[in-house]
N, C-alpha and C. Protein backbone atom coordinates (compact mmCIF):
# COMPACT_ATOMS: atom_id res chain seq x y z
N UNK A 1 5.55 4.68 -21.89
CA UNK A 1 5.80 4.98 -20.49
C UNK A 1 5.95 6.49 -20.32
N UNK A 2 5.62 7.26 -19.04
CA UNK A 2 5.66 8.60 -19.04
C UNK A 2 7.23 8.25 -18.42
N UNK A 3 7.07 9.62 -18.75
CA UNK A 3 8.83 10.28 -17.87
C UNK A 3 8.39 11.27 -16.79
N UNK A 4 8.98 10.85 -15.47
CA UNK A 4 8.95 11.72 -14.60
C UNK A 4 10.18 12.53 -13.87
N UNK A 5 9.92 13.77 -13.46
CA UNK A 5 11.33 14.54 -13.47
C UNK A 5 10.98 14.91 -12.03
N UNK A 6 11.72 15.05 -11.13
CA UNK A 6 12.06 15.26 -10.06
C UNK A 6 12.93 15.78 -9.38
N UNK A 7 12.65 17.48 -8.75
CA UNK A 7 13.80 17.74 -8.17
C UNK A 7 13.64 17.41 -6.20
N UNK A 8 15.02 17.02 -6.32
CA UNK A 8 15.02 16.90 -4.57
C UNK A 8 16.62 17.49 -4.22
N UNK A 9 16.19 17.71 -2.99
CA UNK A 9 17.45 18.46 -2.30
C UNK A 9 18.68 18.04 -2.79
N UNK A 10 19.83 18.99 -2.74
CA UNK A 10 21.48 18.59 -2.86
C UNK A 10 21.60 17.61 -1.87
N UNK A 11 21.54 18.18 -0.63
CA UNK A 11 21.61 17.29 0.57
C UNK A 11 21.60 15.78 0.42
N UNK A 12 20.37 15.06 -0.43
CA UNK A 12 19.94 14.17 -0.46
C UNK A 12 20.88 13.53 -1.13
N UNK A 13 21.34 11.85 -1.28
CA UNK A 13 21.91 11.31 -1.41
C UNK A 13 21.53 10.10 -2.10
N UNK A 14 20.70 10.44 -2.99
CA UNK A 14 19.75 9.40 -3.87
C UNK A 14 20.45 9.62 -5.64
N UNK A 15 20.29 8.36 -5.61
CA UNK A 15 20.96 8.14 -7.29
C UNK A 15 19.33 8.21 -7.90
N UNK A 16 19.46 7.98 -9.50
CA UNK A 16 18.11 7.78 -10.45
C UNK A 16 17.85 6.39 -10.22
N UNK A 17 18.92 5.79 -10.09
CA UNK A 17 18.77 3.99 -10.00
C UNK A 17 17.93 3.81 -8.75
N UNK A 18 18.31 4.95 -7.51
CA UNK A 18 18.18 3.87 -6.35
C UNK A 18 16.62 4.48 -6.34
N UNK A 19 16.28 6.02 -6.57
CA UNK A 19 15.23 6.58 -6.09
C UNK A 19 13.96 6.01 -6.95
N UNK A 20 14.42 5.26 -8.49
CA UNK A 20 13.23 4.16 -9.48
C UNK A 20 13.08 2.87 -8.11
N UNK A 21 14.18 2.92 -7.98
CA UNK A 21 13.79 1.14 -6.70
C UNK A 21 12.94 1.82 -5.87
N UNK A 22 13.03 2.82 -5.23
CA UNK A 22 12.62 2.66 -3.83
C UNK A 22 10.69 3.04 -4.99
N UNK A 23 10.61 3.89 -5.77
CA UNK A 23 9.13 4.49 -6.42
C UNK A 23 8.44 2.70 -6.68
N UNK A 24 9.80 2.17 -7.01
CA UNK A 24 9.02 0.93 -7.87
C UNK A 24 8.81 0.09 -6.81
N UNK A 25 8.96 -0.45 -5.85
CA UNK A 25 8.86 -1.29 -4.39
C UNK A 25 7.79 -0.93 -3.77
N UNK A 26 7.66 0.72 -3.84
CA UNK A 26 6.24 0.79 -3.29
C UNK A 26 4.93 0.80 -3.69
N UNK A 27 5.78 1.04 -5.43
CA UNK A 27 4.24 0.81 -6.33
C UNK A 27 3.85 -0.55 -6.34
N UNK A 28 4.79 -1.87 -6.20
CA UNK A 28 4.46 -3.05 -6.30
C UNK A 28 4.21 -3.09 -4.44
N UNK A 29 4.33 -3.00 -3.60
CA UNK A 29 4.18 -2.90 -2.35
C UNK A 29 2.24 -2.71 -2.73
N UNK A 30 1.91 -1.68 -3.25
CA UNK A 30 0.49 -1.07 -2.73
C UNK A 30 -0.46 -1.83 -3.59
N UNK A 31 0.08 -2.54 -4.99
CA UNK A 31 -0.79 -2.96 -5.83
C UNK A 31 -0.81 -2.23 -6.99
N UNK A 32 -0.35 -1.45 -6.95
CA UNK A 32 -0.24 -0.42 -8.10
C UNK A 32 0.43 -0.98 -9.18
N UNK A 33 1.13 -1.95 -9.30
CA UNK A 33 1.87 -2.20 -10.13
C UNK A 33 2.83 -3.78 -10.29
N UNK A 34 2.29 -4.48 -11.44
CA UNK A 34 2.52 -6.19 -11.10
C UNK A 34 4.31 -6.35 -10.70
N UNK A 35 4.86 -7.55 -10.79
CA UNK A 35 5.81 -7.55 -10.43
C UNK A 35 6.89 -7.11 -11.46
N UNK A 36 6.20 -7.94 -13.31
CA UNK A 36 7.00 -7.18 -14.06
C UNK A 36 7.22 -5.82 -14.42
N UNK A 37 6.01 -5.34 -14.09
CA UNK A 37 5.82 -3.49 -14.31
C UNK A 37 7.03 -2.57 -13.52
N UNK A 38 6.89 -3.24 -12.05
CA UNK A 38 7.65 -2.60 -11.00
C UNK A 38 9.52 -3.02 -11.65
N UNK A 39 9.54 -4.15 -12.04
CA UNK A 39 10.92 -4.60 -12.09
C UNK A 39 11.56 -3.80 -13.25
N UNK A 40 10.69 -3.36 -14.25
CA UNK A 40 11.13 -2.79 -15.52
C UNK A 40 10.99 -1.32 -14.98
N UNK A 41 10.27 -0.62 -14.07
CA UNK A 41 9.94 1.05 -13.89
C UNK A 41 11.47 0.73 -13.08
N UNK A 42 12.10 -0.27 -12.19
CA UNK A 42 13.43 -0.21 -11.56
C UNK A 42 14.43 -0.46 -12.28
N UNK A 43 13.94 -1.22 -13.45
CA UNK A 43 15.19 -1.45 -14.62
C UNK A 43 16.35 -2.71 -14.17
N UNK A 44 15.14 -3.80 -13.86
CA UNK A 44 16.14 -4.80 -13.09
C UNK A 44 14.70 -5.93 -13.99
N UNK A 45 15.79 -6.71 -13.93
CA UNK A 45 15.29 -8.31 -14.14
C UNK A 45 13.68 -8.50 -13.17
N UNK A 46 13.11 -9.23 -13.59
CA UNK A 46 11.99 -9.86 -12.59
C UNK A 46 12.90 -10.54 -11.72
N UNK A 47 13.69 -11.38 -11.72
CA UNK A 47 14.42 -12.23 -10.82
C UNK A 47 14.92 -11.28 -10.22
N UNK A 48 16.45 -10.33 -10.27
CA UNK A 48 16.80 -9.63 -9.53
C UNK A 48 15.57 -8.77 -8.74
N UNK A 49 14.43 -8.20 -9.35
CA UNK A 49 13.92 -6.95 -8.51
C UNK A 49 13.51 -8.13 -7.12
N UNK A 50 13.11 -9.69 -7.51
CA UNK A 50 12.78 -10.00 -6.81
C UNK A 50 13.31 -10.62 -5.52
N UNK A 51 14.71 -10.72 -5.98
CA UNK A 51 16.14 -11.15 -4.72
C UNK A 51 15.78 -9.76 -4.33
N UNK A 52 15.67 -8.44 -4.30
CA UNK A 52 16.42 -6.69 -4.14
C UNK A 52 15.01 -6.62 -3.11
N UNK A 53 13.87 -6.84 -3.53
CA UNK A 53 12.64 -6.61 -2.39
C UNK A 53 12.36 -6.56 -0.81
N UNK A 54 13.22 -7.66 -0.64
CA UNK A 54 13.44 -7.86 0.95
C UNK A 54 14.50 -6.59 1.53
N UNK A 55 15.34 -5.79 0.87
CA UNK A 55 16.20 -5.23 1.30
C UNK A 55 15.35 -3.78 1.54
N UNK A 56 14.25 -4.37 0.71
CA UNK A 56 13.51 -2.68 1.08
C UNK A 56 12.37 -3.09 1.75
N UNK A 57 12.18 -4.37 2.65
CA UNK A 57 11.48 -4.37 3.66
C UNK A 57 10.11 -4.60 2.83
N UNK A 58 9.88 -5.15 1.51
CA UNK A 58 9.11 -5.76 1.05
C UNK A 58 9.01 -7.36 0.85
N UNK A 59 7.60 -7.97 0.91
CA UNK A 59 7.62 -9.48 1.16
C UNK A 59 7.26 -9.52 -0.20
N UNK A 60 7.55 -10.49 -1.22
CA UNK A 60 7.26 -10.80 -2.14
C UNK A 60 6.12 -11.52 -2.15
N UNK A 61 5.51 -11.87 -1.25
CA UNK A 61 3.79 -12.96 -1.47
C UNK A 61 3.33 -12.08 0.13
N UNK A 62 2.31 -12.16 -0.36
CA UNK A 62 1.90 -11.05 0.80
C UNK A 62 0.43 -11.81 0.75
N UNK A 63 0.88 -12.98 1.86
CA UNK A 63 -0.28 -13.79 2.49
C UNK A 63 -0.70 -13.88 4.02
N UNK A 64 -1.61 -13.67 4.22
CA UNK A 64 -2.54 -14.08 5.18
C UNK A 64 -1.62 -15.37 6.33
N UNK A 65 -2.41 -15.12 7.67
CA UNK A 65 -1.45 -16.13 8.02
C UNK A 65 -2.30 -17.31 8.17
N UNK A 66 -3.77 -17.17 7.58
CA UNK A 66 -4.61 -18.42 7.42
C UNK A 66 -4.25 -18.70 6.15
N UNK A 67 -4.05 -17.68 5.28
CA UNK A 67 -3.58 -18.80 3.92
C UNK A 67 -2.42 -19.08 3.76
N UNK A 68 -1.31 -18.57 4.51
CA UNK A 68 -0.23 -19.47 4.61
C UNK A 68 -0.16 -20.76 5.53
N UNK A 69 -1.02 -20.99 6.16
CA UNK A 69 -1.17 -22.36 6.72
C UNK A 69 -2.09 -23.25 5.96
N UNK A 70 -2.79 -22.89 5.25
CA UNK A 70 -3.74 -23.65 4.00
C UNK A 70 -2.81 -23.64 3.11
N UNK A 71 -2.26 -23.09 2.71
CA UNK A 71 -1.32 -23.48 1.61
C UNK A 71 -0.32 -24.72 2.37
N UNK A 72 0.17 -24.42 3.32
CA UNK A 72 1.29 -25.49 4.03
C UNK A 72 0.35 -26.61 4.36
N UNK A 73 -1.04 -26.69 4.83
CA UNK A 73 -1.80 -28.07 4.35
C UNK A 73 -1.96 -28.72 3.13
N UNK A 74 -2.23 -27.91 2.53
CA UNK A 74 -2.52 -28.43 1.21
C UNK A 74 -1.08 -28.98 0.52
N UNK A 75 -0.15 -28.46 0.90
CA UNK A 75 1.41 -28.98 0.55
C UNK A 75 1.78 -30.66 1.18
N UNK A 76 1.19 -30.49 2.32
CA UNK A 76 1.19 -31.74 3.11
C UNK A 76 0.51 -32.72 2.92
N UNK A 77 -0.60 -32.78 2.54
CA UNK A 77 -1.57 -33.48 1.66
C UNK A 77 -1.00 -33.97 0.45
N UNK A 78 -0.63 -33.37 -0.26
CA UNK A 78 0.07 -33.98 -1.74
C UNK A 78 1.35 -34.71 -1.23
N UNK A 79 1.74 -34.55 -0.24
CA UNK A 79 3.03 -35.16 -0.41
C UNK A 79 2.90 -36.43 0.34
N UNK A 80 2.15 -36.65 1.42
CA UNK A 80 1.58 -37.59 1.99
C UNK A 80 1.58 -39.15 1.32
């Protein structure tokens, strides 16, 4: 893994923990990066990064709203 160093303002009010979440949310946000990649560049569980996602205004399944209704058919069908 590389190491990246970063300076940002005093002002600013960002920990190393929080400013890996927010790098890693958007790398898994854009595609850049699967879910375990992102959860380990944040240093959190796959499970936790994936409870922590919504708080940064990320959807964890990032579907269509025709394939979320094909999926909810196809759910209905099997259970039928």
């Amino acid at each position: 893994m590389k190491t990246l160093t970063l300076e940002v303002p005093d002002s600013l009010t960002l920990d190393p923990k929080e400013a890996a979440m927010l790098l890693a949310t958007r790398l898994y946000e854009r595609g850049d990066l699967s879910l375990g990649q992102a959860a380990e560049l944040a240093g959190y569980s796959k499970r936790t990064f994936m409870e922590l996602l919504g708080n940064y205004g990320v959807a964890l399944f990032d579907l269509t709203e025709e394939e979320l209704l094909k999926d909810v058919e196809n759910a209905a069908r099997r259970n039928s």
